[in-house]
N, C-alpha and C. Protein backbone atom coordinates (compact mmCIF):
# COMPACT_ATOMS: atom_id res chain seq x y z
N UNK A 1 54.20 -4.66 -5.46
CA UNK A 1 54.03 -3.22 -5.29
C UNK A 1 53.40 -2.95 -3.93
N UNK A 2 53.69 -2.05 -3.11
CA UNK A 2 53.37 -1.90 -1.60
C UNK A 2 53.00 -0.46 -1.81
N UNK A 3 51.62 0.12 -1.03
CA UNK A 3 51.45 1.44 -1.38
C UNK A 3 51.58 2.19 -0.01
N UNK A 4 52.26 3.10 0.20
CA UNK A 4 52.66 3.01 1.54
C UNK A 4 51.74 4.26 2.05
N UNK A 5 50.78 5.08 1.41
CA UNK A 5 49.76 6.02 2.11
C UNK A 5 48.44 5.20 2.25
N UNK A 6 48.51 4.23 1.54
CA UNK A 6 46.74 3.62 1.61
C UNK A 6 46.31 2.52 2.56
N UNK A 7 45.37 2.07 2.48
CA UNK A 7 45.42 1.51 3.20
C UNK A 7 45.89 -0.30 3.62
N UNK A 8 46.11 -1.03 4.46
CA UNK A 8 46.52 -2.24 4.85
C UNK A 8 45.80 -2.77 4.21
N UNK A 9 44.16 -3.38 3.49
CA UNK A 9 43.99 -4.37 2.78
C UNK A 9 43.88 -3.89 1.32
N UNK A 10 44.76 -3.04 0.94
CA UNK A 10 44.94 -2.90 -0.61
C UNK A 10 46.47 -3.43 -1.09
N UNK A 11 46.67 -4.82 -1.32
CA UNK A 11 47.90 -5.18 -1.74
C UNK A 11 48.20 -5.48 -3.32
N UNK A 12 47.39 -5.14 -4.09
CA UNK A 12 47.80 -5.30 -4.93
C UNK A 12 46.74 -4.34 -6.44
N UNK A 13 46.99 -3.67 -7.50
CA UNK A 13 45.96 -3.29 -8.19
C UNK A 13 44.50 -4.15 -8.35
N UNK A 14 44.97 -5.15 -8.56
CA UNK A 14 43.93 -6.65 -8.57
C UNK A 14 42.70 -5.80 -7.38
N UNK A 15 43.00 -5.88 -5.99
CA UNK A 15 41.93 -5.05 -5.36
C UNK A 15 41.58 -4.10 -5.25
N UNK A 16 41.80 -3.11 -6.25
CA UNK A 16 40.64 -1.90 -6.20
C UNK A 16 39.76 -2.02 -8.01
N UNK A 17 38.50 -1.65 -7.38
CA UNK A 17 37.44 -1.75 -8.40
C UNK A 17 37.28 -0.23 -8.91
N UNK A 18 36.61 0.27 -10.08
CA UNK A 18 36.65 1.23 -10.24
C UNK A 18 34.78 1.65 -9.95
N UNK A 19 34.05 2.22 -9.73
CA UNK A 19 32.67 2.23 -9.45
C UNK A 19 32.06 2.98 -10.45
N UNK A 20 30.85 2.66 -11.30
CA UNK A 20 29.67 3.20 -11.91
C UNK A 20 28.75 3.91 -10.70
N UNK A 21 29.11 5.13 -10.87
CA UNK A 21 27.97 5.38 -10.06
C UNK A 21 26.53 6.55 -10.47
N UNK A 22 25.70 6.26 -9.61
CA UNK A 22 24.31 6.59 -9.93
C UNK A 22 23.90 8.08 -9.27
N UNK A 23 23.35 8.62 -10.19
CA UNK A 23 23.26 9.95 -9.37
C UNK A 23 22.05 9.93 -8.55
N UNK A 24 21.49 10.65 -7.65
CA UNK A 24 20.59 9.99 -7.06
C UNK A 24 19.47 11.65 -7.56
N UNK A 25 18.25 11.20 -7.72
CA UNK A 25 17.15 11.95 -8.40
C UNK A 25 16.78 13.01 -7.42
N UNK A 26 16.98 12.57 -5.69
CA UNK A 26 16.60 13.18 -4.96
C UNK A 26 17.67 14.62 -4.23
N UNK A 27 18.59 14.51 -4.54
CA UNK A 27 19.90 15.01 -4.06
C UNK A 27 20.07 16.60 -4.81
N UNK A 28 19.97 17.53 -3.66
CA UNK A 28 19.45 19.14 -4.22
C UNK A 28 20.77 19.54 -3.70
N UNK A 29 21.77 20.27 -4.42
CA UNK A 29 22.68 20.96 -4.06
C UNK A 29 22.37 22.47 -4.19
N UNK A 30 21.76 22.53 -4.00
CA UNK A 30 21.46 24.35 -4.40
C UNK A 30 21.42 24.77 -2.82
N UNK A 31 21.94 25.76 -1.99
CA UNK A 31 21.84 25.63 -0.59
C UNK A 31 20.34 26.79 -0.51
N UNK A 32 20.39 26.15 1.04
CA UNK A 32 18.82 27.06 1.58
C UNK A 32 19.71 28.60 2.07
N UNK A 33 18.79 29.62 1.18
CA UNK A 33 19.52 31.11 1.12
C UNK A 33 18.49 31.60 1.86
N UNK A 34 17.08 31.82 2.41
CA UNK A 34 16.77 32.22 3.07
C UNK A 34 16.49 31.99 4.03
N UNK A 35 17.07 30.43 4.51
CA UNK A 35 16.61 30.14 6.13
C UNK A 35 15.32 29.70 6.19
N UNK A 36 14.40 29.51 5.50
CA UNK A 36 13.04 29.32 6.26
C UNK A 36 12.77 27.79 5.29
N UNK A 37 13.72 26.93 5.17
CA UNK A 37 13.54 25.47 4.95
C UNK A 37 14.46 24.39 5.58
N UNK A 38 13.95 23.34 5.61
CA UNK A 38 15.21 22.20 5.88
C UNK A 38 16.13 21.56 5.31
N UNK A 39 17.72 21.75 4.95
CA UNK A 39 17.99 21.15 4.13
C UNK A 39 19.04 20.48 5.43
N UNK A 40 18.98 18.84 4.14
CA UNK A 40 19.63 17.75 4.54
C UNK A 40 21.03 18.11 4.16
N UNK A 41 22.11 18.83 4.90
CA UNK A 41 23.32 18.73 4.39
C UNK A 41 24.39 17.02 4.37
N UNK A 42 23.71 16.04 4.73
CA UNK A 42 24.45 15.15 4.55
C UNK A 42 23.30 13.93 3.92
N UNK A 43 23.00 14.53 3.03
CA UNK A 43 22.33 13.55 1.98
C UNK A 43 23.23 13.36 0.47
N UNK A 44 23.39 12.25 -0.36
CA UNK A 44 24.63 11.98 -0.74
C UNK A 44 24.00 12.30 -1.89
N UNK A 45 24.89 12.49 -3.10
CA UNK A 45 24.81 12.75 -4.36
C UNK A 45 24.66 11.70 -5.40
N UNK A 46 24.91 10.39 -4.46
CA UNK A 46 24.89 9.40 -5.44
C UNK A 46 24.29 8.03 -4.80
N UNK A 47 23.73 7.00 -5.47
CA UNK A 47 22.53 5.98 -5.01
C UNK A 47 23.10 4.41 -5.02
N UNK A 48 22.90 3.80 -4.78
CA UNK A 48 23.76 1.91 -5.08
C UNK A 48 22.27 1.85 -6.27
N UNK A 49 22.74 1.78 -7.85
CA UNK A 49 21.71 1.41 -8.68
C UNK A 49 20.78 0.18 -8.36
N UNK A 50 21.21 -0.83 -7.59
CA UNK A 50 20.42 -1.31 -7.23
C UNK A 50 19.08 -1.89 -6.33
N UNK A 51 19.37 -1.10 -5.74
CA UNK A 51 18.74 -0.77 -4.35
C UNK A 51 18.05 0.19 -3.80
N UNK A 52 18.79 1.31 -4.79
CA UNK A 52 18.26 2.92 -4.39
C UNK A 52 18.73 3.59 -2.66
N UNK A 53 19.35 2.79 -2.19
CA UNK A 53 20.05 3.25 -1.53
C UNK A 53 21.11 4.21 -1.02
N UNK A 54 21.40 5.51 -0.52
CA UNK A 54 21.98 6.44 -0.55
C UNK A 54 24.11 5.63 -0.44
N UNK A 55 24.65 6.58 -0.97
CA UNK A 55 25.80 5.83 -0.14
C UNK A 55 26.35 6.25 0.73
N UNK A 56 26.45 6.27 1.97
CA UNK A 56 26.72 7.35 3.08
C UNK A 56 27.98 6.35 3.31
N UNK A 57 29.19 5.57 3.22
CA UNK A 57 30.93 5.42 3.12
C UNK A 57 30.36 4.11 4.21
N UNK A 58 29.57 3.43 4.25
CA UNK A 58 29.27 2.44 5.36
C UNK A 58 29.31 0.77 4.66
């Protein structure tokens, strides 16, 4: 089977995993409505359970 939109090292179902993932405790989606705070717009929604690590696609 050859998947012809994805990418070059996915040759077969065998390599893709499906992921458990962790929501992360710290991660506020509610946006800043009056301007007078800091929000992190690229802080991730979800954590590596083991580590506590954000997952930013790296």
């Amino acid at each position: 089977m050859q998947f012809e939109n994805g990418p070059s090292y996915v040759k077969k179902m065998k390599d893709v995993k499906e992921l458990q993932l962790t929501e992360s405790p710290e991660f506020k989606s509610n946006h800043n409505d009056l301007g007078n705070e800091y929000l992190d717009v690229y802080s991730s929604p979800f954590i590596c359970p083991l580590t506590g690590l954000e997952m930013n696609g790296k």
